[in-house]
Structures are given as structure tokens and as C-alpha cells.
N, C-alpha and C. Protein backbone atom coordinates (compact mmCIF):
# COMPACT_ATOMS: atom_id res chain seq x y z
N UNK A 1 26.54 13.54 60.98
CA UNK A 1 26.62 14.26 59.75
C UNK A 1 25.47 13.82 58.86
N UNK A 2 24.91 14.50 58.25
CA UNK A 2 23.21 14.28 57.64
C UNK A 2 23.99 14.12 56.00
N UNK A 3 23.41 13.48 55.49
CA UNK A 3 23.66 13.25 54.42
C UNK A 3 22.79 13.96 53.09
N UNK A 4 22.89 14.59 52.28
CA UNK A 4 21.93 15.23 51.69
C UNK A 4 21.36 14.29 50.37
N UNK A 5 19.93 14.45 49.59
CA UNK A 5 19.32 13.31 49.12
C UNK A 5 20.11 13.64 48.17
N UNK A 6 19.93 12.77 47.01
CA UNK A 6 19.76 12.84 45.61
C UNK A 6 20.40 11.62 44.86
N UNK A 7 21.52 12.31 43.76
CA UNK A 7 21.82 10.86 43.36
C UNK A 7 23.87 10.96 42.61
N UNK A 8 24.36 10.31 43.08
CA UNK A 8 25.23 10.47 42.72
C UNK A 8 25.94 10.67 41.34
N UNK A 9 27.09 10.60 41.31
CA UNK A 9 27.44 11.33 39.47
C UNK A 9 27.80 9.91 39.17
N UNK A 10 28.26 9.30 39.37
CA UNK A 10 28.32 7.43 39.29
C UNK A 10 26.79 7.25 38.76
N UNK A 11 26.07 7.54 39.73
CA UNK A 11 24.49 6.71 39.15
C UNK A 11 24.05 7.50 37.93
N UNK A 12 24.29 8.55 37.84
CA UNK A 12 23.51 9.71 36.56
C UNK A 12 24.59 9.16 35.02
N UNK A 13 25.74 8.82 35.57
CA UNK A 13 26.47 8.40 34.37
C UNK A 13 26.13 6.86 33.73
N UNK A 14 26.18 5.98 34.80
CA UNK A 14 25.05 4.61 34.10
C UNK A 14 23.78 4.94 33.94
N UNK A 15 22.63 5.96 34.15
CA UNK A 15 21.53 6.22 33.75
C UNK A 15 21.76 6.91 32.08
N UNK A 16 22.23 7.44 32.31
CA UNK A 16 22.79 8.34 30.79
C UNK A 16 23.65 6.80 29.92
N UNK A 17 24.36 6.14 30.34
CA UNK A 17 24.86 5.32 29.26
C UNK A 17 24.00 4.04 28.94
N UNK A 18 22.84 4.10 29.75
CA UNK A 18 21.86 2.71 29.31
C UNK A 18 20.89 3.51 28.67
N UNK A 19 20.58 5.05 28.59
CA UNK A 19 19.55 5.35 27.49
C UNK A 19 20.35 6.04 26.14
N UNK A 20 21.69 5.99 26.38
CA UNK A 20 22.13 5.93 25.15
C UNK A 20 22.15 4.69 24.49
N UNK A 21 22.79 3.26 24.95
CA UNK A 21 22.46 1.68 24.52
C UNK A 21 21.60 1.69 23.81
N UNK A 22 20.27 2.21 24.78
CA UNK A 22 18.81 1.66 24.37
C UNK A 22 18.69 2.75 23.18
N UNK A 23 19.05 4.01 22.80
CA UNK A 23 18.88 4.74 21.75
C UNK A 23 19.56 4.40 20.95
N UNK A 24 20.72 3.69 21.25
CA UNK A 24 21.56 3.35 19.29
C UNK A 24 21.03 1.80 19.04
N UNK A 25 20.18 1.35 19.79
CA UNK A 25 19.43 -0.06 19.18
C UNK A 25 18.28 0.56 18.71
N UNK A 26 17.71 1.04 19.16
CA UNK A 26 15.84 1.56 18.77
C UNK A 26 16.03 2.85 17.35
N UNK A 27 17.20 3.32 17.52
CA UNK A 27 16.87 3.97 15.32
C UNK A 27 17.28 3.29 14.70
N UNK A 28 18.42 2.42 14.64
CA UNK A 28 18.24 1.56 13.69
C UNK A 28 16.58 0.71 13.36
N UNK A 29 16.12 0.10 14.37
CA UNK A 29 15.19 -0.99 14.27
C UNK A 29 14.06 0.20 13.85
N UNK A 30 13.64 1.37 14.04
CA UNK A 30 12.64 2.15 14.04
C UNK A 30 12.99 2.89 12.62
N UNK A 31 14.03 2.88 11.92
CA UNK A 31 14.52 3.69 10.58
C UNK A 31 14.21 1.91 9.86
N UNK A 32 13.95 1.24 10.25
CA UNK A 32 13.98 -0.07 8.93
C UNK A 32 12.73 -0.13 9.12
N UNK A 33 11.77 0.15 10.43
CA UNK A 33 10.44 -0.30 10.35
C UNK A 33 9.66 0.92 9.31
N UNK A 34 10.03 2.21 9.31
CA UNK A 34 9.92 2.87 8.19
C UNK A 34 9.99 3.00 6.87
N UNK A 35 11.13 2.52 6.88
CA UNK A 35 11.53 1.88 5.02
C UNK A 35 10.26 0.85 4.72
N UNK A 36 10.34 -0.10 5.57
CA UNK A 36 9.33 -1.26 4.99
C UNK A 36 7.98 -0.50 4.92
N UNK A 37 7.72 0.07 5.62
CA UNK A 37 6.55 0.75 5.80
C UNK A 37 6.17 1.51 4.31
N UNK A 38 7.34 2.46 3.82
CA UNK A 38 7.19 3.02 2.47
C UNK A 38 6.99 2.32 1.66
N UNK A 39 7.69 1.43 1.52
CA UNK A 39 7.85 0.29 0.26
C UNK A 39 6.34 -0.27 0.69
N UNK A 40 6.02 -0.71 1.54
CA UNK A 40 4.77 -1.19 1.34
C UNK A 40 3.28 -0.17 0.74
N UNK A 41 3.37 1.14 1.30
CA UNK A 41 2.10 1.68 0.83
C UNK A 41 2.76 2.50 -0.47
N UNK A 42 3.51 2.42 -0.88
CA UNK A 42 4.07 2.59 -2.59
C UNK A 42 3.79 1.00 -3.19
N UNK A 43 3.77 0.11 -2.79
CA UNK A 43 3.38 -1.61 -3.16
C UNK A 43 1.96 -1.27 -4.28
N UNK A 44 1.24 -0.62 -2.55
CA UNK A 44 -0.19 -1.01 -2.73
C UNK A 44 -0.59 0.24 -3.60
N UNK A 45 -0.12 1.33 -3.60
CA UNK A 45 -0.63 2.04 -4.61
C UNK A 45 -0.47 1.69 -6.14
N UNK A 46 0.86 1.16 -6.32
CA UNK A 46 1.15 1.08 -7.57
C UNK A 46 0.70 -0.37 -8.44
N UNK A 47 0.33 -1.11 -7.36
CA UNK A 47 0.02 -2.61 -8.06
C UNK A 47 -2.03 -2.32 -7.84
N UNK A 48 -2.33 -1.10 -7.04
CA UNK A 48 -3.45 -0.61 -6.97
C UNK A 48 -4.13 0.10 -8.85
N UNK A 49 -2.98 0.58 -8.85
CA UNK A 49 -2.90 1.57 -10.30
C UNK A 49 -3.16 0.16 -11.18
N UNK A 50 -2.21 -0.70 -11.28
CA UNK A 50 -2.09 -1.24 -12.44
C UNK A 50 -3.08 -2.66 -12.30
N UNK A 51 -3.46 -2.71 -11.25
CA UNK A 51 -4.67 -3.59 -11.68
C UNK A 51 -6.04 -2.79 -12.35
N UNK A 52 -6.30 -1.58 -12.19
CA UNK A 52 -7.02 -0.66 -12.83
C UNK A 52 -6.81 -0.77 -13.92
N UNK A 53 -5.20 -0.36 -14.71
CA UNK A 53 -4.83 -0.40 -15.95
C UNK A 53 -5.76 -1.30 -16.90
N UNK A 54 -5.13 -2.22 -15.79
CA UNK A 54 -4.75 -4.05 -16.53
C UNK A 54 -6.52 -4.44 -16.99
N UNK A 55 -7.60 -3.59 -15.99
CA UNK A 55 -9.04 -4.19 -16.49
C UNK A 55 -9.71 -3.47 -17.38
N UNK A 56 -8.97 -1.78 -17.37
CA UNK A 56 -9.10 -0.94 -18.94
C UNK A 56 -8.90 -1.12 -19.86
N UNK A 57 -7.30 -1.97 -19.62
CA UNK A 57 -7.03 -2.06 -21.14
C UNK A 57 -7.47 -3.55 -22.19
N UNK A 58 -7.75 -4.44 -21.01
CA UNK A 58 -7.99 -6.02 -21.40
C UNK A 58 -9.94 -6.08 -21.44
N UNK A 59 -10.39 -5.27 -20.74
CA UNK A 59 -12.07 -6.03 -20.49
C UNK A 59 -12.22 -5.55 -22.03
N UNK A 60 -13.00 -6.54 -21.94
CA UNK A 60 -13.83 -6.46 -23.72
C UNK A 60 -14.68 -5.91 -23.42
N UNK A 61 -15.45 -5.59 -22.94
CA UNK A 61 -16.97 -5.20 -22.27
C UNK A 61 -17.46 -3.46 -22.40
N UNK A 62 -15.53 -3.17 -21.95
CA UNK A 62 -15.74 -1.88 -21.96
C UNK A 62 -14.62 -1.21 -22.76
N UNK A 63 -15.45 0.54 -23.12
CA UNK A 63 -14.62 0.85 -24.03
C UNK A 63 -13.82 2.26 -23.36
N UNK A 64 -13.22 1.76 -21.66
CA UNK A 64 -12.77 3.27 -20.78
C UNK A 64 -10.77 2.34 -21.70
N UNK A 65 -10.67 4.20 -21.60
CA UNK A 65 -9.02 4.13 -21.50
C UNK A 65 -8.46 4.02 -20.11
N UNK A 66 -7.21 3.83 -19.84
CA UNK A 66 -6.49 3.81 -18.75
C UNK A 66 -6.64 5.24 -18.31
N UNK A 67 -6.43 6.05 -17.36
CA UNK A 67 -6.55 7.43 -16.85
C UNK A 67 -5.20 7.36 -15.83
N UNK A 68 -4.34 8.72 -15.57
CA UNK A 68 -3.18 9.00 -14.95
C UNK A 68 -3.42 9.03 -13.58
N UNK A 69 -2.00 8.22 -12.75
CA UNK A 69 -2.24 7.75 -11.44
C UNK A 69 -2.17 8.89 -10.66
N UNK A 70 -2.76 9.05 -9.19
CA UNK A 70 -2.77 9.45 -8.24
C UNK A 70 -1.88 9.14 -7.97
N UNK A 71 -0.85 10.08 -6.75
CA UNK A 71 0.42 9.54 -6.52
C UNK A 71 0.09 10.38 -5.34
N UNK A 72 0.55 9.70 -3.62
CA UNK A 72 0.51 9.36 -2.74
C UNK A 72 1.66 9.25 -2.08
N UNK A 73 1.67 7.65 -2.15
CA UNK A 73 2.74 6.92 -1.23
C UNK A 73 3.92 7.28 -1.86
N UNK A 74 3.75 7.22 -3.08
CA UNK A 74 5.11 6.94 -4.36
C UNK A 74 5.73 8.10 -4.63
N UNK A 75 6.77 8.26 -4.88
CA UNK A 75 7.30 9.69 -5.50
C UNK A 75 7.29 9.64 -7.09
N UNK A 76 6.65 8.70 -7.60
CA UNK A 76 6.41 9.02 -8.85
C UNK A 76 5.46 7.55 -9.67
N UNK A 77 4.86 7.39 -10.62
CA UNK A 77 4.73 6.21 -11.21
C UNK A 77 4.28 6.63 -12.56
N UNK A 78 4.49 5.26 -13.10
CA UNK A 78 4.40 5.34 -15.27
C UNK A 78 3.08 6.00 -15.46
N UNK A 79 3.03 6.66 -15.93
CA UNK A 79 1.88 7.42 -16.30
C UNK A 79 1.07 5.90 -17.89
N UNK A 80 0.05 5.56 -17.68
CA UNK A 80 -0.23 4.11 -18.50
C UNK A 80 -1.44 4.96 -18.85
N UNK A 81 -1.42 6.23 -19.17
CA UNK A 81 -2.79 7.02 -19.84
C UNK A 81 -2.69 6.58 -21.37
N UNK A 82 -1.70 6.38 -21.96
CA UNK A 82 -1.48 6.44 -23.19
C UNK A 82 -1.26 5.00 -23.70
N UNK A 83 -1.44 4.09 -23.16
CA UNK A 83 -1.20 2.46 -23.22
C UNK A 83 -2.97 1.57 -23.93
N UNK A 84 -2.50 1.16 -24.85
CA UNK A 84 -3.78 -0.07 -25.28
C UNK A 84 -3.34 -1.20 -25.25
N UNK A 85 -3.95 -2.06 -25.95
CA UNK A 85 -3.15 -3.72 -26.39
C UNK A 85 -2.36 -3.68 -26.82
N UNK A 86 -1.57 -2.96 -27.87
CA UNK A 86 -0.73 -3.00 -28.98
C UNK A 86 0.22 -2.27 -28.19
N UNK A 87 0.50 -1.31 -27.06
CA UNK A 87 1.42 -0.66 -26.60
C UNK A 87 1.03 -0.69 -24.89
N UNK A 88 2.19 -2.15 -24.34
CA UNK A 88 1.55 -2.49 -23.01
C UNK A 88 3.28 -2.16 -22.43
N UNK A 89 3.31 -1.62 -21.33
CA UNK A 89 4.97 -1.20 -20.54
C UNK A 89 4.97 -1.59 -19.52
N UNK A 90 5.66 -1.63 -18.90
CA UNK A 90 5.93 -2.37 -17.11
C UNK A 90 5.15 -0.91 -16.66
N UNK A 91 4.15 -0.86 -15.32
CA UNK A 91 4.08 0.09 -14.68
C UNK A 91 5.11 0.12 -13.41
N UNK A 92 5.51 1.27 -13.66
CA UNK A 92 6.64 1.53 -12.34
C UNK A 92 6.30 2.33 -11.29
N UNK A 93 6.73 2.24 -10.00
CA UNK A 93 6.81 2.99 -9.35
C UNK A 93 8.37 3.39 -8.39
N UNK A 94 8.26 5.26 -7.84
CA UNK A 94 9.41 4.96 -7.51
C UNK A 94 9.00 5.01 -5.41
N UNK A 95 9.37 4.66 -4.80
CA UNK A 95 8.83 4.86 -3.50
C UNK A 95 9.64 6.20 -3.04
N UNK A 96 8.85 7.17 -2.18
CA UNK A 96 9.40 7.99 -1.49
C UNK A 96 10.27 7.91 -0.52
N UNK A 97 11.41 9.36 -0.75
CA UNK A 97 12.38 8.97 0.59
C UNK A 97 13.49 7.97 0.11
N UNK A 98 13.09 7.20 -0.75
CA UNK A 98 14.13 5.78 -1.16
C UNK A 98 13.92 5.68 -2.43
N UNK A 99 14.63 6.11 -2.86
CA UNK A 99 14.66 6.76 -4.49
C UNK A 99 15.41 5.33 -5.14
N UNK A 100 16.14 4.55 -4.41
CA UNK A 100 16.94 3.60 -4.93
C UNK A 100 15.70 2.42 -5.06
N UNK A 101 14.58 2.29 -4.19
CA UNK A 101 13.86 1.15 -4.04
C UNK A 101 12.50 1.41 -5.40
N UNK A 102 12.00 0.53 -6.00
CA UNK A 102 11.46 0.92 -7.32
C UNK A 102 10.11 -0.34 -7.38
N UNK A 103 9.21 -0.25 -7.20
CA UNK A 103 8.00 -1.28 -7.57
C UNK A 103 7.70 -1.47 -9.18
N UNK A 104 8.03 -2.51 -9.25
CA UNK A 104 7.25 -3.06 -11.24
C UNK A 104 6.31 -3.73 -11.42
N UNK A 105 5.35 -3.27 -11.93
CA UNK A 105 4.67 -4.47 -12.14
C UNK A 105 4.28 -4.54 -13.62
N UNK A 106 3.98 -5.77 -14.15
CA UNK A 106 3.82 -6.36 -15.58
C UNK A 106 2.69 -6.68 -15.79
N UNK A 107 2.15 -5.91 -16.67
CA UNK A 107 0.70 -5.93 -17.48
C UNK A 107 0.95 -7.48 -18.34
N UNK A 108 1.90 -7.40 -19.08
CA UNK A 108 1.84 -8.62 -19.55
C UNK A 108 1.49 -9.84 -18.60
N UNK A 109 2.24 -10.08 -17.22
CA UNK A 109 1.92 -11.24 -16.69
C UNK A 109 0.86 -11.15 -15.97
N UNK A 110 -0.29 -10.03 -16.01
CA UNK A 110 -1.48 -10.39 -15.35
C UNK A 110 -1.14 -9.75 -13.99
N UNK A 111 -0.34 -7.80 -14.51
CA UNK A 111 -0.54 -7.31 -13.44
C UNK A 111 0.79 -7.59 -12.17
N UNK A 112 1.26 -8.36 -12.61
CA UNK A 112 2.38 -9.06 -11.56
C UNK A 112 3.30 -7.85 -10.81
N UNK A 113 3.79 -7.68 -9.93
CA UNK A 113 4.37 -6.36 -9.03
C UNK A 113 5.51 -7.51 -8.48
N UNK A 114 6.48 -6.81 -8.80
CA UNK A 114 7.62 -7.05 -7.63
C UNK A 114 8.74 -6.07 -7.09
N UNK A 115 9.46 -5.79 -6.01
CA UNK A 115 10.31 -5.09 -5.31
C UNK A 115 11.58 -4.92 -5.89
N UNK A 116 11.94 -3.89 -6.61
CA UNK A 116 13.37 -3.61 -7.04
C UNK A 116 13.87 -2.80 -6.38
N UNK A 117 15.17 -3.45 -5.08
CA UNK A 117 15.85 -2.61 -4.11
C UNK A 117 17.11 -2.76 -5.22
């Protein structure tokens, strides 16, 4: 009696339940490597912005105003067009996609940025 090739329903059912395994480990780990990913190029734009601010509004040398950010990475940031010495605000940003996660940074401390999840 000849046996015909292929593959049994036993083997197709552990092939199917080890690339499901391997698929409910790899979106989690691949949906967080994303998040960080946002938060980081919303980081760099917005602590990008406000070191700009921070040398408009402080150099003695020169007499440029602050000018309104490009927005990119971020789904939004403080608009610091309207900011001198006498009227200095946290620049914010909000990151895209993750509306809850928020970048600050402080003109007062010399520009300083940190992560508000």
C-alpha cells in the first residue's frame, strides 16, 4: 500500500500553534518598540525647538524673536513665537498616536526636557 506525501493534520496543527506563540510574543514587543520610538523622535524635535527658543530669547548678541515650531514627530507643541524674558513657559510637546505621553521642557532651567507618561 503506497502511502501518499504530505503532511498530516497533527503536524499542520503544531505548525499553526507555534506561529501563533511566536505571534502573541512579537506584537506586544514590536507595539512597545514603536511607542519608544515616538516618544523619542517627538524628544528630539521638541527639546530641538526649545533649544532654538532658549538661544533667541537669552543671546544678547542678537535681536531674532523665537519663530513657530515645525511639527513632525509631535502631534502638537507650545507655539514660544510670542515668548521674551519677561514671559518664559514650559515648551510642550504632545507625541503622536499617544496623546497620553507629553515632552516638557523648561526654558527656565536651561532648556531642560523631560518625559510625561
Amino acid at each position: 500500500m503506497d502511502r501518499e506525501g504530505g503532511f498530516s493534520l497533527i503536524e499542520m496543527m503544531i505548525v499553526v500553534a507555534i506561529i501563533g506563540v511566536l505571534t502573541s510574543i512579537l506584537i506586544p514587543v514590536y507595539s512597545n518598540y514603536q511607542k519608544k520610538t515616538s516618544i523619542k523622535a517627538c524628544l528630539f524635535e521638541v527639546k530641538r525647538y526649545s533649544n532654538l527658543v532658549y538661544v533667541d530669547i537669552f543671546d544678547q548678541n542678537e535681536l531674532t524673536a523665537p519663530f513657530s515650531p515645525t511639527v513632525n514627530a509631535c502631534e502638537s507643541i507650545t507655539d514660544a513665537s510670542t515668548m521674551d524674558q519677561d514671559n518664559i513657559q514650559k515648551i510642550t510637546g504632545v507625541v503622536k498616536r499617544y496623546s497620553d505621553v507629553k515632552i516638557e521642557c523648561d526654558l527656565e532651567k536651561g532648556s531642560k526636557c523631560i518625559i510625561v507618561e
